[in-house]
PDB file of N, CA and C in Angstrom:
ATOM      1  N   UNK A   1     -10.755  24.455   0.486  1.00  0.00           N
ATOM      2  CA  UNK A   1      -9.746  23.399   0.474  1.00  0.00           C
ATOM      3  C   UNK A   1     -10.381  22.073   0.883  1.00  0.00           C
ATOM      4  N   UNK A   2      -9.687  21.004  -0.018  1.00  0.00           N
ATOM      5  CA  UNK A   2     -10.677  19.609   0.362  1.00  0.00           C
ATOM      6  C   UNK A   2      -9.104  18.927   0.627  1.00  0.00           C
ATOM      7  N   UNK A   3      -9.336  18.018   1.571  1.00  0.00           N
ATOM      8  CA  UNK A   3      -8.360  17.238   2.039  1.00  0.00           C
ATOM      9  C   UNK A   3      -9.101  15.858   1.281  1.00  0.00           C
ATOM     10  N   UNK A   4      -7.667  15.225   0.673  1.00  0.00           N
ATOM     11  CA  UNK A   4      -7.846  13.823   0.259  1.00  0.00           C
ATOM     12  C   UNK A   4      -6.818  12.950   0.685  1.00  0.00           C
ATOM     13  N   UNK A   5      -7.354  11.431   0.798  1.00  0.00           N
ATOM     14  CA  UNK A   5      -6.451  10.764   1.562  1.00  0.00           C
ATOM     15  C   UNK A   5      -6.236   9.750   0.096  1.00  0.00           C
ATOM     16  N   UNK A   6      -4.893   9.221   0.115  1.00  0.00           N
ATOM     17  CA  UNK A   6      -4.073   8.571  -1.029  1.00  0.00           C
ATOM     18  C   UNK A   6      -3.628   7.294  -0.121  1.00  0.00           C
ATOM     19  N   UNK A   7      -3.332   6.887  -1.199  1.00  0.00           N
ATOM     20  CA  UNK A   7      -3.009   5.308  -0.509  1.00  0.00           C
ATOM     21  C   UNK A   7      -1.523   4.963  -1.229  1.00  0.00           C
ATOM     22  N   UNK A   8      -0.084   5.617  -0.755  1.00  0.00           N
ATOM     23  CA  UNK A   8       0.950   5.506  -1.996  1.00  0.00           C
ATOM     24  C   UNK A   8       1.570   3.991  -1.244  1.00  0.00           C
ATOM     25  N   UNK A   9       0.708   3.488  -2.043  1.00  0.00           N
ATOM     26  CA  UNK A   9       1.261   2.219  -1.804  1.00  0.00           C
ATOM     27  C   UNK A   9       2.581   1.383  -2.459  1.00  0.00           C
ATOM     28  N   UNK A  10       3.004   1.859  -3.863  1.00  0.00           N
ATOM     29  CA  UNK A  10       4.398   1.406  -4.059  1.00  0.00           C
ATOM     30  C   UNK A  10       5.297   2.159  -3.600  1.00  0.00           C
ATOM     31  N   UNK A  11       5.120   3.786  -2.863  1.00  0.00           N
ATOM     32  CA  UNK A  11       5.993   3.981  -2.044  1.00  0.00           C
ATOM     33  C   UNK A  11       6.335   3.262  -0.689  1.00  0.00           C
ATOM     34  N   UNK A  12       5.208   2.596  -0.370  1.00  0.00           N
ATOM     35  CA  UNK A  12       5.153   2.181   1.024  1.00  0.00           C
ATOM     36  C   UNK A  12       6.004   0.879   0.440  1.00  0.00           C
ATOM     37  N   UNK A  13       5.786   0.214  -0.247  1.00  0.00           N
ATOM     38  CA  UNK A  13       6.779  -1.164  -0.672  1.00  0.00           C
ATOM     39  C   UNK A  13       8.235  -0.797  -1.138  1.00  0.00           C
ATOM     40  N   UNK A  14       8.245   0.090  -1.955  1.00  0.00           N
ATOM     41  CA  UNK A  14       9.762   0.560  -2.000  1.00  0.00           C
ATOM     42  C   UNK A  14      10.701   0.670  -0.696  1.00  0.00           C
ATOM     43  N   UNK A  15      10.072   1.763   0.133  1.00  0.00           N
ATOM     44  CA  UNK A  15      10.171   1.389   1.524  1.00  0.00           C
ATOM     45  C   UNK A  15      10.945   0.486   2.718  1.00  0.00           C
ATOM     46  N   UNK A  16       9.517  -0.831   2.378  1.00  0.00           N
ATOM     47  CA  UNK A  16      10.045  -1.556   2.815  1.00  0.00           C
ATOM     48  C   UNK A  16      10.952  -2.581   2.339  1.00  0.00           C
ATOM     49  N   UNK A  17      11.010  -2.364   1.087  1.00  0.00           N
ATOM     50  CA  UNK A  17      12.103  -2.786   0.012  1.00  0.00           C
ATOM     51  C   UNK A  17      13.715  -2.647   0.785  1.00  0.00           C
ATOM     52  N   UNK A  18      13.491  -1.449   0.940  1.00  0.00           N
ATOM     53  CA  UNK A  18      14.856  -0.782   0.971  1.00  0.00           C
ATOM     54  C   UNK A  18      15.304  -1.210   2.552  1.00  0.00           C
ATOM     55  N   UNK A  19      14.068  -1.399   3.638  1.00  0.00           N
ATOM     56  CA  UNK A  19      14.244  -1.894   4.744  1.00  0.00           C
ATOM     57  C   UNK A  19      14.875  -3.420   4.317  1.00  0.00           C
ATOM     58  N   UNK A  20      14.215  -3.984   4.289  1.00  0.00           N
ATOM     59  CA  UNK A  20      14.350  -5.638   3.501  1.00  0.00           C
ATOM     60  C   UNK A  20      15.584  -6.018   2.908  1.00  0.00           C
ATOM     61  N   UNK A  21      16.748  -4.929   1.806  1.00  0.00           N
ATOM     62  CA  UNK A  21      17.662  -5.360   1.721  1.00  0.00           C
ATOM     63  C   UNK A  21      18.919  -4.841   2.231  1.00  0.00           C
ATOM     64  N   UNK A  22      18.563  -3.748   3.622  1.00  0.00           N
ATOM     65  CA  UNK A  22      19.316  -3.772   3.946  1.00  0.00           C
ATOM     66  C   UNK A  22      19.599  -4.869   5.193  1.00  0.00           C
ATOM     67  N   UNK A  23      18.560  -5.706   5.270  1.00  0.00           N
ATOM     68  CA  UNK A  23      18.416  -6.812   6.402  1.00  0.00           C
ATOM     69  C   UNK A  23      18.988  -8.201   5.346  1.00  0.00           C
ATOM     70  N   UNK A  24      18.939  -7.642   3.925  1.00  0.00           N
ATOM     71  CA  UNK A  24      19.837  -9.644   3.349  1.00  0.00           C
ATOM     72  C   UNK A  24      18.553 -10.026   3.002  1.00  0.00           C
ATOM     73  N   UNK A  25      17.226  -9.408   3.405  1.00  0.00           N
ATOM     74  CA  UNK A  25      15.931 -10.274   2.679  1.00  0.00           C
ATOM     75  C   UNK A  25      15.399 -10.255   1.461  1.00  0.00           C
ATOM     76  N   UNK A  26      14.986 -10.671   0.559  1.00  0.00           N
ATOM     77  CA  UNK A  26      14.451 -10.682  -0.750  1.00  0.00           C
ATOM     78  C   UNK A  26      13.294  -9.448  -0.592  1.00  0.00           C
ATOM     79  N   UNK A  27      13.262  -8.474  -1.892  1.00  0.00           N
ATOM     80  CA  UNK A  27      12.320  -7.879  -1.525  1.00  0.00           C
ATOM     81  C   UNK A  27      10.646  -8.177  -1.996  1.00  0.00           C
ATOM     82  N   UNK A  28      10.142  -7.483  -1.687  1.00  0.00           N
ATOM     83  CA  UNK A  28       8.313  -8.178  -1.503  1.00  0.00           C
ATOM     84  C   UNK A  28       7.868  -7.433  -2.706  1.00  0.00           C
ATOM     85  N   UNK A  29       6.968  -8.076  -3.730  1.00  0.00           N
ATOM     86  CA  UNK A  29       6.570  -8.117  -4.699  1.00  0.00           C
ATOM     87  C   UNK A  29       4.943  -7.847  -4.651  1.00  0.00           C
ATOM     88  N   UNK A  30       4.157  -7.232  -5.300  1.00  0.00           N
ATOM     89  CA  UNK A  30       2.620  -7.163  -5.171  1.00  0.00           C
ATOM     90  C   UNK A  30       2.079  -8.130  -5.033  1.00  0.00           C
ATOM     91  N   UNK A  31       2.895  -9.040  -5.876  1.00  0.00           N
ATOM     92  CA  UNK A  31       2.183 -10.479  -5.773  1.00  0.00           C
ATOM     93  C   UNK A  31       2.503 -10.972  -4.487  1.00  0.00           C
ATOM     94  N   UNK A  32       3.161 -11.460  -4.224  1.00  0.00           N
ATOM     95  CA  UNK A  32       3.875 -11.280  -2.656  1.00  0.00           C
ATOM     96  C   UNK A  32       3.202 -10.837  -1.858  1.00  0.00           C
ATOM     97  N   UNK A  33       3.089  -9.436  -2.095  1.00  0.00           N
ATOM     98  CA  UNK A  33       2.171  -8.874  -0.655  1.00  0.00           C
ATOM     99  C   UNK A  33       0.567  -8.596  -0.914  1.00  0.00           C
ATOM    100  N   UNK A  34       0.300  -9.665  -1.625  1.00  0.00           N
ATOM    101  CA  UNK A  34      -1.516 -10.011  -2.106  1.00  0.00           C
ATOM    102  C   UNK A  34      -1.310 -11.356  -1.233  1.00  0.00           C
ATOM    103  N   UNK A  35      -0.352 -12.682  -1.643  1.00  0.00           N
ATOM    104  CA  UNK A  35      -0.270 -13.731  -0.823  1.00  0.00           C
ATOM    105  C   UNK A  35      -0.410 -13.452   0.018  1.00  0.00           C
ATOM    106  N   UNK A  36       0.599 -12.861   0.856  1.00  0.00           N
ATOM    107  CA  UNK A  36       0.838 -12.959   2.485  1.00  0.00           C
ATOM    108  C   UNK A  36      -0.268 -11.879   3.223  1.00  0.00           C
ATOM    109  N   UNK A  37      -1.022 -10.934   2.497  1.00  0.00           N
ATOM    110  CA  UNK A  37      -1.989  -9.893   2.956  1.00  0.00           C
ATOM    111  C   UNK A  37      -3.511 -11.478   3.028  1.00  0.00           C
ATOM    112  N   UNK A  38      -3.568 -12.420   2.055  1.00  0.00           N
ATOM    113  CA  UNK A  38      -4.565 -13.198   1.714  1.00  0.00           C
ATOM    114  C   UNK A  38      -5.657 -12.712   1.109  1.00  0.00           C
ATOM    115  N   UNK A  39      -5.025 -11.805  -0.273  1.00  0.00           N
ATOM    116  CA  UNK A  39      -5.852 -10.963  -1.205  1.00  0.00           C
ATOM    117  C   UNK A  39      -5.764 -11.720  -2.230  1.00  0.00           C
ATOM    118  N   UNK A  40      -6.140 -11.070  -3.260  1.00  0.00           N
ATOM    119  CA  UNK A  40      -6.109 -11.486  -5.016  1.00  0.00           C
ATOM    120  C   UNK A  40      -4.842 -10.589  -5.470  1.00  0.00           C
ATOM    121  N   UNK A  41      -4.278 -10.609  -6.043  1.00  0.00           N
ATOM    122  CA  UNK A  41      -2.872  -9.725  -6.783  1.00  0.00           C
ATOM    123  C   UNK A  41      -3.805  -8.531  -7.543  1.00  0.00           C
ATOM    124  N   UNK A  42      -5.594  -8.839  -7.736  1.00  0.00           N
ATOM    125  CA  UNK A  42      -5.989  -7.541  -8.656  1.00  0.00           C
ATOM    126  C   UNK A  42      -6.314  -6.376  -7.374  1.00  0.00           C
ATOM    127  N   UNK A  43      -6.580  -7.178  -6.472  1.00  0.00           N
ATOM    128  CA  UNK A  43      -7.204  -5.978  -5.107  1.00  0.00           C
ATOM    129  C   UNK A  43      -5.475  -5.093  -5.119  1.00  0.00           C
ATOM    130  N   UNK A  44      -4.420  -5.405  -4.391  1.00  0.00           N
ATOM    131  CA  UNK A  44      -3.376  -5.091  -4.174  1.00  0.00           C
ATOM    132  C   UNK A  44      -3.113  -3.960  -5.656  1.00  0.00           C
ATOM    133  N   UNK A  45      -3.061  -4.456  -6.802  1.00  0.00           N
ATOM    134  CA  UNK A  45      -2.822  -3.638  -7.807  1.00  0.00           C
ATOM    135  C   UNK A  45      -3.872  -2.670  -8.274  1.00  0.00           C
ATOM    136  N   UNK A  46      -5.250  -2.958  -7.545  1.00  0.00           N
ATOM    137  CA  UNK A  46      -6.568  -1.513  -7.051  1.00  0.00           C
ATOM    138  C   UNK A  46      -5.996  -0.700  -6.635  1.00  0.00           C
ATOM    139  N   UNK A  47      -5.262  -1.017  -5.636  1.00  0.00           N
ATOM    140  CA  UNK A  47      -5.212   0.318  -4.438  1.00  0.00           C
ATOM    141  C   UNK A  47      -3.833   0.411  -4.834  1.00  0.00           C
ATOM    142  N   UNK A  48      -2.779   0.300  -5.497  1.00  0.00           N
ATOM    143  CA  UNK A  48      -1.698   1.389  -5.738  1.00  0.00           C
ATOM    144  C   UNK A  48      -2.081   2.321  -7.151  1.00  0.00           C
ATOM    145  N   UNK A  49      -3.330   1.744  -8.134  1.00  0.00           N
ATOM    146  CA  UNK A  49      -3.601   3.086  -8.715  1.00  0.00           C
ATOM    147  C   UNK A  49      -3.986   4.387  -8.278  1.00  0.00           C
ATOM    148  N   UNK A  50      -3.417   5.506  -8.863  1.00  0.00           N
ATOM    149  CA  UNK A  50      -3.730   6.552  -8.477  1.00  0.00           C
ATOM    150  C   UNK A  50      -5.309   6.848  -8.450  1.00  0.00           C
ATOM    151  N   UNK A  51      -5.749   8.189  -7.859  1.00  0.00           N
ATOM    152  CA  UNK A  51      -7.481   8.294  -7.156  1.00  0.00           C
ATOM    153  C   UNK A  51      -8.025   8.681  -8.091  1.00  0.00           C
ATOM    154  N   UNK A  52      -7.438   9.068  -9.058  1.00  0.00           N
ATOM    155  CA  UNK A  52      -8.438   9.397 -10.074  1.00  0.00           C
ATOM    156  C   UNK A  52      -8.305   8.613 -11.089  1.00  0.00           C
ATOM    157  N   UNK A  53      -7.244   7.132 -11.294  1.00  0.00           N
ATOM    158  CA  UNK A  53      -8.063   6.302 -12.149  1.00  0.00           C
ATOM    159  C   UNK A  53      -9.487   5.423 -11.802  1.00  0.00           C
ATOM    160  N   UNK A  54     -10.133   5.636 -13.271  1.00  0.00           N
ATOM    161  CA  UNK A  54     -11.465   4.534 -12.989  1.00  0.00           C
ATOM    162  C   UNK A  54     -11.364   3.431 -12.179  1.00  0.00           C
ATOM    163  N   UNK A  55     -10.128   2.573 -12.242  1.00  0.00           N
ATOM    164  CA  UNK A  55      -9.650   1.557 -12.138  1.00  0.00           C
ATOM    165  C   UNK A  55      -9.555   1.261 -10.635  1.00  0.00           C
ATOM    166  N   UNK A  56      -9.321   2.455  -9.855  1.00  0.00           N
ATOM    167  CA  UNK A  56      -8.543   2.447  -8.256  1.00  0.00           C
ATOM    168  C   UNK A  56      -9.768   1.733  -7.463  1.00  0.00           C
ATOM    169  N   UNK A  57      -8.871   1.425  -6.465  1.00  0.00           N
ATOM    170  CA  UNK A  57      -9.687   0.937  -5.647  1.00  0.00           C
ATOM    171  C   UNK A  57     -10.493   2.142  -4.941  1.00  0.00           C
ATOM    172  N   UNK A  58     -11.789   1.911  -4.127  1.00  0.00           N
ATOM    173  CA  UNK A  58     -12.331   3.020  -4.025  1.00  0.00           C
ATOM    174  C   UNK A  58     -12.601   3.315  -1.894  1.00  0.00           C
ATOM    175  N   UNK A  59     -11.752   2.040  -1.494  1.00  0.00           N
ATOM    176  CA  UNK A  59     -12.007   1.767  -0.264  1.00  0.00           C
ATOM    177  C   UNK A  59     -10.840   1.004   0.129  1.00  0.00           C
ATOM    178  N   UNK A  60     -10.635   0.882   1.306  1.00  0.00           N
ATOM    179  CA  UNK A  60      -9.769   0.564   2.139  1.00  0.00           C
ATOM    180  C   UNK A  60     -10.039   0.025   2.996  1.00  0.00           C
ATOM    181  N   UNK A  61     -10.491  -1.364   3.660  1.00  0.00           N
ATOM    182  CA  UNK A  61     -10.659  -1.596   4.816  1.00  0.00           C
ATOM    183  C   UNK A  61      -9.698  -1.648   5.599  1.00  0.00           C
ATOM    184  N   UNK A  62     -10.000  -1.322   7.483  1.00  0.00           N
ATOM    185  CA  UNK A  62      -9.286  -1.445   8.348  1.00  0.00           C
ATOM    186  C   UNK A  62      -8.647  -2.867   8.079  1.00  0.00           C
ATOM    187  N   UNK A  63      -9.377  -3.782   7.394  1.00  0.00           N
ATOM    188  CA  UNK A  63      -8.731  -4.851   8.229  1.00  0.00           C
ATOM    189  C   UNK A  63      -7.739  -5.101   7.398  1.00  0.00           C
ATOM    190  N   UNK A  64      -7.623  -4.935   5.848  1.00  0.00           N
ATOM    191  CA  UNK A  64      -6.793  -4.944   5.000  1.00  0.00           C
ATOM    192  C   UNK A  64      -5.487  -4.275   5.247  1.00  0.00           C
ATOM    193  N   UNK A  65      -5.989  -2.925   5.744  1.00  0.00           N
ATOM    194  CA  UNK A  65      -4.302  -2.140   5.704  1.00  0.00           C
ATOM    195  C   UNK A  65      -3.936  -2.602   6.992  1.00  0.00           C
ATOM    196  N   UNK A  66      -4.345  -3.482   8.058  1.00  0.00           N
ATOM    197  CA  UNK A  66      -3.582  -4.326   8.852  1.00  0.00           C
ATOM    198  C   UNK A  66      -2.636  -5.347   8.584  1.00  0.00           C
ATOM    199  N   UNK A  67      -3.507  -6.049   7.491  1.00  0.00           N
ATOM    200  CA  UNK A  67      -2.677  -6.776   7.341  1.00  0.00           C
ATOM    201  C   UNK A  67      -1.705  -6.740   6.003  1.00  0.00           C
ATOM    202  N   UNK A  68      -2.058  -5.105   5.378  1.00  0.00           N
ATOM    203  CA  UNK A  68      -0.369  -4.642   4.701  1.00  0.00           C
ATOM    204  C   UNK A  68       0.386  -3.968   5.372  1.00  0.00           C
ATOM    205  N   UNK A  69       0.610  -3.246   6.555  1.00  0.00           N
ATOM    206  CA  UNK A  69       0.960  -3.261   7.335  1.00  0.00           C
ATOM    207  C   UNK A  69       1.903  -4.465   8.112  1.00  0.00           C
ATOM    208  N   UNK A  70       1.364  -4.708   8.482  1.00  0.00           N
ATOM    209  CA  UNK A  70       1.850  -6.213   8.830  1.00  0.00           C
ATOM    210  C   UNK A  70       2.839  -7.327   8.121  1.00  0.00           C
ATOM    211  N   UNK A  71       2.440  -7.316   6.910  1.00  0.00           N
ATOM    212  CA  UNK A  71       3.359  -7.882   5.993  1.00  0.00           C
ATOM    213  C   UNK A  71       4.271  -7.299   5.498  1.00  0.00           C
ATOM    214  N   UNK A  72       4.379  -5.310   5.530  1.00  0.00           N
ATOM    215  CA  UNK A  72       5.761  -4.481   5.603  1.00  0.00           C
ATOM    216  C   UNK A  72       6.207  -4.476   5.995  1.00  0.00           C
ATOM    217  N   UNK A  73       5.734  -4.481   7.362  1.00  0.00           N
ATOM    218  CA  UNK A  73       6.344  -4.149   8.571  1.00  0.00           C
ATOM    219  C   UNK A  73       6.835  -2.643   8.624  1.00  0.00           C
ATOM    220  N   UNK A  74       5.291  -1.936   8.419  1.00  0.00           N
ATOM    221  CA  UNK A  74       5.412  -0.200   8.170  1.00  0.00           C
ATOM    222  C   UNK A  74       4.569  -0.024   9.812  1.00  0.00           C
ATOM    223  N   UNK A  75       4.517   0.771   9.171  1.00  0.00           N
ATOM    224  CA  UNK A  75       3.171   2.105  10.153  1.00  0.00           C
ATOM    225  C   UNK A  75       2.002   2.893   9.499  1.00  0.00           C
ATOM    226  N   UNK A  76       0.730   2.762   9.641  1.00  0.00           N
ATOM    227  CA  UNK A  76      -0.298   3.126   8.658  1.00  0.00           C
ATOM    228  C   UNK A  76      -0.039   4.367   8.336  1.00  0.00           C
ATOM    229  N   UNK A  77       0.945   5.321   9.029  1.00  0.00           N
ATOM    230  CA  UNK A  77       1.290   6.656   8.195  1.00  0.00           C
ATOM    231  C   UNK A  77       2.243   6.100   7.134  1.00  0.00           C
ATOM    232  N   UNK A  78       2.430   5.278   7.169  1.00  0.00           N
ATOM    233  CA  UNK A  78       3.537   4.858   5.717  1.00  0.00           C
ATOM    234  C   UNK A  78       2.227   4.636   4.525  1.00  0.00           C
ATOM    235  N   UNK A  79       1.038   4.638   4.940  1.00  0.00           N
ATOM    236  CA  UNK A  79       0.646   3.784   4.471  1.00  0.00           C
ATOM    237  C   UNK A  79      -0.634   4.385   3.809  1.00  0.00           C
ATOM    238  N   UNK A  80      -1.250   5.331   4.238  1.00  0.00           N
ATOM    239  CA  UNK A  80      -1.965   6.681   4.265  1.00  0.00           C
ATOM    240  C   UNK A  80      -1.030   8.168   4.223  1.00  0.00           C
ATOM    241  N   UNK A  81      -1.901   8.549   3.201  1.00  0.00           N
ATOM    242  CA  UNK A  81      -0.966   9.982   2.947  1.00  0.00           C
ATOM    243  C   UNK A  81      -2.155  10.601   2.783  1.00  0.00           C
ATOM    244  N   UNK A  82      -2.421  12.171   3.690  1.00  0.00           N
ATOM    245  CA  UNK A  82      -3.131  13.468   3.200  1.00  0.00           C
ATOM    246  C   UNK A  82      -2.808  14.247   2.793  1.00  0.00           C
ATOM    247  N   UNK A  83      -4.016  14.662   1.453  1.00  0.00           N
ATOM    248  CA  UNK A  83      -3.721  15.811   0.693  1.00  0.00           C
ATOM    249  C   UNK A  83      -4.164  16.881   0.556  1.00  0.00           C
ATOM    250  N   UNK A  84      -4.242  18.191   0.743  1.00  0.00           N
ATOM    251  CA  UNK A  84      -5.154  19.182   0.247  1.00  0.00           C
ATOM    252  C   UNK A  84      -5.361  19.180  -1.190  1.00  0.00           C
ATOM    253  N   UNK A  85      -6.397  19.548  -1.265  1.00  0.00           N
ATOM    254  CA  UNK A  85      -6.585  20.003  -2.876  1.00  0.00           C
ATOM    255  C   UNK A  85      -7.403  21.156  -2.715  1.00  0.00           C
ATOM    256  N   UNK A  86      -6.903  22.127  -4.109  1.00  0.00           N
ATOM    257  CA  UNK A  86      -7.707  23.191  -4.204  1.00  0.00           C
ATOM    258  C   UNK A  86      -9.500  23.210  -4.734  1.00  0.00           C
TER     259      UNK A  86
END
């Protein structure tokens, strides 16, 4: 068994979507949360492809998922998911 770690990141925005309107706030957009993270909109749309496209991002820095984190207003288990695989 190999454990893999995923990054479900439009779950984590749905999320806080759903936090967001039940507070009356507009909800946060990739583009949105590339601004306010102080990314590019292509990094942000890296890392919600899935791990086995070519395309995905292939890394994660600490300092990044701080500051998506931060701009959800999640918890890095929102934010990181482990998987077994066979």
């Amino acid at each position: 068994m190999t454990k893999q770690v995923r990054l479900p990141l439009a779950k984590a925005i749905a999320k806080a979507n759903l936090r967001r309107a039940e507070e009356g706030l507009k909800p946060i957009t990739m583009n949105s949360l590339a601004t306010q993270a102080g990314v590019s909109a292509t990094t942000i749309t890296r890392l919600a492809r899935p791990v086995n496209d070519p395309k995905a991002a292939s890394a994660l820095s600490l300092d990044l998922a701080s500051k998506i984190v931060t701009v959800l207003d999640c918890g890095i288990e929102d934010l990181l998911e482990v998987s077994v695989a066979d």
